[in-house]
C-alpha atoms as a PDB file:
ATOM      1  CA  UNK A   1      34.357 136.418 106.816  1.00  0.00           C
ATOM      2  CA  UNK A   2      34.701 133.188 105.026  1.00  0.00           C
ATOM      3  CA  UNK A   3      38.252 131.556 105.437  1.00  0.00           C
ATOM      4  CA  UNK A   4      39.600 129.985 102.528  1.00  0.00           C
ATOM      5  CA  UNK A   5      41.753 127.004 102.955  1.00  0.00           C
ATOM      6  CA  UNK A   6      44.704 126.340 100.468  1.00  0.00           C
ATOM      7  CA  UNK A   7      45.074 122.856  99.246  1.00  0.00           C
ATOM      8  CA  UNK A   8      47.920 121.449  97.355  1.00  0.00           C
ATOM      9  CA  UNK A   9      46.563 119.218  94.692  1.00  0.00           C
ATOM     10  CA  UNK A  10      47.851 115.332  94.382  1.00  0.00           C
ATOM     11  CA  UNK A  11      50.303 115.385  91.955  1.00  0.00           C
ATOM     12  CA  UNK A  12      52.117 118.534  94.060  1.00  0.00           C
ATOM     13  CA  UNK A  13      52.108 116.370  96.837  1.00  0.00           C
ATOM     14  CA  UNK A  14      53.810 113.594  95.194  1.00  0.00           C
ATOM     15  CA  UNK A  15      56.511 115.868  93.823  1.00  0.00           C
ATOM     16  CA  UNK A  16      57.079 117.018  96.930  1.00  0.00           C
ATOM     17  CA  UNK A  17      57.671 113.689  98.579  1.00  0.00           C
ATOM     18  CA  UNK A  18      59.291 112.080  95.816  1.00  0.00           C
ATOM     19  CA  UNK A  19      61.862 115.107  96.092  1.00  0.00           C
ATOM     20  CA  UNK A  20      62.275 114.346 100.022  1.00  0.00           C
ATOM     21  CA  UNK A  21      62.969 110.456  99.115  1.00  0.00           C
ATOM     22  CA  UNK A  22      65.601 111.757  96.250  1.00  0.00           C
ATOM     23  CA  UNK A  23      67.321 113.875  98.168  1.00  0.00           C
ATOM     24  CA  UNK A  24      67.552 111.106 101.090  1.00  0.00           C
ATOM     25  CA  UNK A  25      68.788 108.804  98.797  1.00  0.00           C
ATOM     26  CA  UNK A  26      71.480 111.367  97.355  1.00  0.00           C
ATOM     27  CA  UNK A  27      72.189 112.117 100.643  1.00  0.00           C
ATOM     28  CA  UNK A  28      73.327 107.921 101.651  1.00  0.00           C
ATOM     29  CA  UNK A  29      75.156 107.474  98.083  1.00  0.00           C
ATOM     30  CA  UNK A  30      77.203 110.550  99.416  1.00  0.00           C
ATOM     31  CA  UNK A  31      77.823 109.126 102.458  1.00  0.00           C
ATOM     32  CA  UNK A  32      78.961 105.657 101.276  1.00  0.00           C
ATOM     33  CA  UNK A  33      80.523 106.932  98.193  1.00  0.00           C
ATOM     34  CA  UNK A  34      83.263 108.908 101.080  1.00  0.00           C
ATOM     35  CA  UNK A  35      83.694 106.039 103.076  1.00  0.00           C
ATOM     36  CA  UNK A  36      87.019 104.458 103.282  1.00  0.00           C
ATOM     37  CA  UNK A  37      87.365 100.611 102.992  1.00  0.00           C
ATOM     38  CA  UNK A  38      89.275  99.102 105.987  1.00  0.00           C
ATOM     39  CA  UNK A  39      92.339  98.204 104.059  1.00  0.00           C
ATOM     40  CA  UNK A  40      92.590 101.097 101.454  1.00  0.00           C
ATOM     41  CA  UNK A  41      96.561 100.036 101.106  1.00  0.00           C
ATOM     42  CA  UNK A  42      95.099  96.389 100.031  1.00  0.00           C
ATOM     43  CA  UNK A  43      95.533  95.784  96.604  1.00  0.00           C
ATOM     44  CA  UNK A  44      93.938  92.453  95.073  1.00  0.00           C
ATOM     45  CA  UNK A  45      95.940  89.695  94.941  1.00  0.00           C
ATOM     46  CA  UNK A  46      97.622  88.704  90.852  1.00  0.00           C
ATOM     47  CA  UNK A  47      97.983  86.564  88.551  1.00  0.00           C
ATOM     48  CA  UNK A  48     100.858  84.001  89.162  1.00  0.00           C
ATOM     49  CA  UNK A  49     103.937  84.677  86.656  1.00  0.00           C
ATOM     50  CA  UNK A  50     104.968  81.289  87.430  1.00  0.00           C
ATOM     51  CA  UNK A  51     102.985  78.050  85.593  1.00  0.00           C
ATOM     52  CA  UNK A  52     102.081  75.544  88.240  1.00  0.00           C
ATOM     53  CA  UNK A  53     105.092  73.445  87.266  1.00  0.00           C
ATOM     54  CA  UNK A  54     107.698  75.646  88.554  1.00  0.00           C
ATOM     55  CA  UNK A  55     106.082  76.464  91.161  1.00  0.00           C
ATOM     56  CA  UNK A  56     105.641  73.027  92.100  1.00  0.00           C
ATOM     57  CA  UNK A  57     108.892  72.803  91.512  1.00  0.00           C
ATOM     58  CA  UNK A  58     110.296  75.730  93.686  1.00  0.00           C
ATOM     59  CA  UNK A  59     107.941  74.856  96.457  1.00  0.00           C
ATOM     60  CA  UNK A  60     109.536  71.278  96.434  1.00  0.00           C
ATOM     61  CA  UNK A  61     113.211  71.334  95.603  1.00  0.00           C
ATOM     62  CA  UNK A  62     115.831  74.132  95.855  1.00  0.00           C
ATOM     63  CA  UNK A  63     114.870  77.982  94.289  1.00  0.00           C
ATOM     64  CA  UNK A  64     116.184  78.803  91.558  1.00  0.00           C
ATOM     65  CA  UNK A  65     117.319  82.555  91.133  1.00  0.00           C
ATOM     66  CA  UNK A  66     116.780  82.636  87.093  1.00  0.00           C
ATOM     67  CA  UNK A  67     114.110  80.114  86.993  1.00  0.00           C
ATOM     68  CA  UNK A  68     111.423  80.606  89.930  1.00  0.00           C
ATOM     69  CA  UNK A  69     112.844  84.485  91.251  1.00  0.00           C
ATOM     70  CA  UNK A  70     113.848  86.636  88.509  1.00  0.00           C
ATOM     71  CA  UNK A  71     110.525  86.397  86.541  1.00  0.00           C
ATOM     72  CA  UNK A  72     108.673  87.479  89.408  1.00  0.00           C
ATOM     73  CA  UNK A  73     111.192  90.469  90.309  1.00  0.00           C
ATOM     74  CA  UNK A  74     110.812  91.587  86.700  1.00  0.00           C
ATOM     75  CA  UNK A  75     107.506  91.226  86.444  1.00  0.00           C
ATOM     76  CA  UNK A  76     106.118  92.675  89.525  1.00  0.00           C
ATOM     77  CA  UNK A  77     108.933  94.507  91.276  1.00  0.00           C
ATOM     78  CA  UNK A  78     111.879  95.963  88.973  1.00  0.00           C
ATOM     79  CA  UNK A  79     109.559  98.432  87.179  1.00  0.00           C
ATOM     80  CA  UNK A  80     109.768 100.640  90.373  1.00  0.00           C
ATOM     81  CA  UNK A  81     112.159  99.423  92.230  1.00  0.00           C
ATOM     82  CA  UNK A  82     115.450 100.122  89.927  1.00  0.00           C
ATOM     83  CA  UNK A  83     117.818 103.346  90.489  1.00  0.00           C
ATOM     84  CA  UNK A  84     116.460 105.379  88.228  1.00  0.00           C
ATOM     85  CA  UNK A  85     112.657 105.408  89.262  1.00  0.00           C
ATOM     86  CA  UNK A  86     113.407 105.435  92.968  1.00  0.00           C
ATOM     87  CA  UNK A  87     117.064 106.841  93.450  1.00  0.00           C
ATOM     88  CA  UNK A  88     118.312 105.876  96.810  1.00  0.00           C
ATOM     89  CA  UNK A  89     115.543 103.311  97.445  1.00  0.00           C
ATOM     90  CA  UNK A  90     115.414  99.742  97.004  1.00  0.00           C
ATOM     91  CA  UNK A  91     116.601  98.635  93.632  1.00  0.00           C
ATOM     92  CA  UNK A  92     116.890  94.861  92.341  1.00  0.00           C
ATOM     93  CA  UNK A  93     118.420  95.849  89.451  1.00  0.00           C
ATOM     94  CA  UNK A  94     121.335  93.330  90.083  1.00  0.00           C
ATOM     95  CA  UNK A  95     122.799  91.258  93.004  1.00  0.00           C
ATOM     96  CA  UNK A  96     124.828  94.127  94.517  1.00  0.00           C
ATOM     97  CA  UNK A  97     121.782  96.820  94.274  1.00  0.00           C
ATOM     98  CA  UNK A  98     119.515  94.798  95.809  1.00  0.00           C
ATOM     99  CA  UNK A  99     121.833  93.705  98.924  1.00  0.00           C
ATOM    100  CA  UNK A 100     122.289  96.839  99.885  1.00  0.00           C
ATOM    101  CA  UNK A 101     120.466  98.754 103.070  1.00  0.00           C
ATOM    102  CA  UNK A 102     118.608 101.518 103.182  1.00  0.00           C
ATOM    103  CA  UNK A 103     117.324 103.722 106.306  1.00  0.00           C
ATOM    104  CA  UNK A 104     114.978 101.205 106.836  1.00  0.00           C
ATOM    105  CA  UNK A 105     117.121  98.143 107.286  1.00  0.00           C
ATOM    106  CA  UNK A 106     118.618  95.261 104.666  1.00  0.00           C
ATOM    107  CA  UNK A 107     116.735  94.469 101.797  1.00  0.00           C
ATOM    108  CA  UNK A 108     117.347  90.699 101.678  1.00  0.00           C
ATOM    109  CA  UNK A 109     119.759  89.334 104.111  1.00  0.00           C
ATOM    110  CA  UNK A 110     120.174  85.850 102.731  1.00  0.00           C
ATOM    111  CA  UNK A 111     118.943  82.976 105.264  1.00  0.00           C
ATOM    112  CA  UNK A 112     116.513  85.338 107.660  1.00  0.00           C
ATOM    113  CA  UNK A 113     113.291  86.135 105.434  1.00  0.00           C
ATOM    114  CA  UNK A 114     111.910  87.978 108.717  1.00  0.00           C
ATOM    115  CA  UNK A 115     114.621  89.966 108.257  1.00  0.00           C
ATOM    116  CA  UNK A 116     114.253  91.264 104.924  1.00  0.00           C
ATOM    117  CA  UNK A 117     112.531  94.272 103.911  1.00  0.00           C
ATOM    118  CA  UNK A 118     112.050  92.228 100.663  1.00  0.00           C
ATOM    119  CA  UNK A 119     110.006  89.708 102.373  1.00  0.00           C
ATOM    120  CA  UNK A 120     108.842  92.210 104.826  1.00  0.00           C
ATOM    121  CA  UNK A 121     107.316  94.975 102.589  1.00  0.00           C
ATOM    122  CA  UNK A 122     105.512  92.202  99.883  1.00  0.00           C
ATOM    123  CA  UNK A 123     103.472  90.509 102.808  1.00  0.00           C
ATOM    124  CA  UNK A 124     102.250  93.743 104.956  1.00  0.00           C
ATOM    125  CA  UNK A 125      98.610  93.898 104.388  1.00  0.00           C
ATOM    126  CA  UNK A 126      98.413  96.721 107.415  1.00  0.00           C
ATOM    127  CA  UNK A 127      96.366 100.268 106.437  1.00  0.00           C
ATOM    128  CA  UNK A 128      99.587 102.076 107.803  1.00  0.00           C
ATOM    129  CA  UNK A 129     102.383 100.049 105.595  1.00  0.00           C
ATOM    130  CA  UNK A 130     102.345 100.332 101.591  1.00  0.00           C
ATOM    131  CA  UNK A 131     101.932  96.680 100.613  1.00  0.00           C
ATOM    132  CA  UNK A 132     104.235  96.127  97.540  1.00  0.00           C
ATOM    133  CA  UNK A 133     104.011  96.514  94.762  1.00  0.00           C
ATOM    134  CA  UNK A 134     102.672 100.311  95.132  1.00  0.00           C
ATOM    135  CA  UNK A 135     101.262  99.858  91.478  1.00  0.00           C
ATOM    136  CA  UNK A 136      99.698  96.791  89.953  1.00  0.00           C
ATOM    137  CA  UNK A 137      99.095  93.493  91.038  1.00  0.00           C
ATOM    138  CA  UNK A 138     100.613  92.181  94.146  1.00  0.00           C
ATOM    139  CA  UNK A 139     102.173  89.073  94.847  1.00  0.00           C
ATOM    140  CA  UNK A 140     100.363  85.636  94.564  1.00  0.00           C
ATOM    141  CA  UNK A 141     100.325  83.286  97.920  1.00  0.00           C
ATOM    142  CA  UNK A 142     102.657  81.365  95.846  1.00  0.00           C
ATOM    143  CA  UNK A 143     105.001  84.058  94.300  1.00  0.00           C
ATOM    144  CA  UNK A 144     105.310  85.217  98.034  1.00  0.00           C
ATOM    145  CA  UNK A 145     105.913  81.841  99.214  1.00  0.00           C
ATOM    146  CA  UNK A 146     109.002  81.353  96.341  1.00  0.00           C
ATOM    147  CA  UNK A 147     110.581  84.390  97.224  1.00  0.00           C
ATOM    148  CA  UNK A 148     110.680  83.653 100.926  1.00  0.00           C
ATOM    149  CA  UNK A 149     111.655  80.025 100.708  1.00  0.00           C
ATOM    150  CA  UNK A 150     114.887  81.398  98.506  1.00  0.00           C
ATOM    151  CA  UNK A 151     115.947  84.120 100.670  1.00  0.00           C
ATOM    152  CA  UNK A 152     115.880  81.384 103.276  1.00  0.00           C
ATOM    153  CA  UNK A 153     117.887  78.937 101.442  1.00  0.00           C
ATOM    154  CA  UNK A 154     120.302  81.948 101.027  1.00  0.00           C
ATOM    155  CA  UNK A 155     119.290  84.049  98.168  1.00  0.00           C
ATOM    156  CA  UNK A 156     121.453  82.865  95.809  1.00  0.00           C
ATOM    157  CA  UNK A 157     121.987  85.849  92.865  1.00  0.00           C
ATOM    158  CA  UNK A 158     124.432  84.961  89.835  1.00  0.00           C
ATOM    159  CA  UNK A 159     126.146  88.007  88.533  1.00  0.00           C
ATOM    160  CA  UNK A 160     126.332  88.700  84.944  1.00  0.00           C
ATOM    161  CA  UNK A 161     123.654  89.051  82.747  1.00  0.00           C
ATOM    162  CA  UNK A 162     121.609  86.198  84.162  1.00  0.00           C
ATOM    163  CA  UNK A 163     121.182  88.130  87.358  1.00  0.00           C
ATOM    164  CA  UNK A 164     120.315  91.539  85.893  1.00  0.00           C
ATOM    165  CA  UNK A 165     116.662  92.125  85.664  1.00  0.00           C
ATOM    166  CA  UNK A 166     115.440  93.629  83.003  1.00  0.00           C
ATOM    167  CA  UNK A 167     113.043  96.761  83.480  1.00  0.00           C
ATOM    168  CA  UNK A 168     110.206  96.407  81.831  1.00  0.00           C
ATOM    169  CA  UNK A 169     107.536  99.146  81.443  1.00  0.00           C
END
């Protein structure tokens, strides 16, 4: 008895392989499309609210609450950080709000940055600790460096409506 042999012609062939190479390449998409960057809690650095005159100004002379602070607190912090968005959290609605503690520790204890969960919470670049702001752009080198340098020189906060942030969504 003659034994007949089954051949695949080329173009089967090709499918075939060129399915094995798709599916392998599927397969590494899938795989780096579930991977986790290092820093997942890392959120690109923004945009300064400041123009480079007053920060130049803040980094060399005294801070200025209404001047070099307030804009930055309204622009990149009060949005969540008020009593109505977060109730019993942080808010820097106004002077009193804001000095306030929470379970945590003090928000800003004027003259001790390193002691400010203020400070604290806007630098922390760690996987395990929400870098603030949760939403949107984070601080700038220089919007970080402002705010510390004026809790340091006290964080002086004027009451009245030039110390009341407005919330702006």
């Amino acid at each position: 008895m003659h034994k007949q042999t089954h051949c695949m012609p080329d173009h089967l062939l090709f499918c075939r392989a060129m399915k094995s190479v798709f599916l392998y390449l599927l397969c590494i998409l899938f795989i780096a499309a579930c991977a986790t960057p290092p820093d997942p809690e890392t959120k690109p650095l923004g945009e300064n609210v400041l123009s480079k005159e007053a920060i130049h100004a803040a980094k060399t002379g005294p801070v200025d609450f209404v001047v070099h602070v307030k804009p930055v607190l309204e622009a990149k912090c009060v949005m969540c950080h008020n009593r109505k968005a977060l109730k019993d959290h942080m808010s820097l609605e106004n002077r009193t709000q804001a000095m306030r503690s929470g379970a945590l520790g003090a928000y800003i204890v004027p003259g001790h940055p390193e002691k400010s969960l203020l400070v604290a919470n806007t630098a922390s670049t760690h996987q395990n600790v929400s870098v603030m702001p949760a939403v949107g752009e984070r601080l700038t080198k220089d919007e970080y460096a402002i705010l510390t340098k004026w809790v340091k020189e006290g964080a002086s906060w004027p009451s009245g409506a030039a110390g009341t942030l407005e919330i702006v969504r």
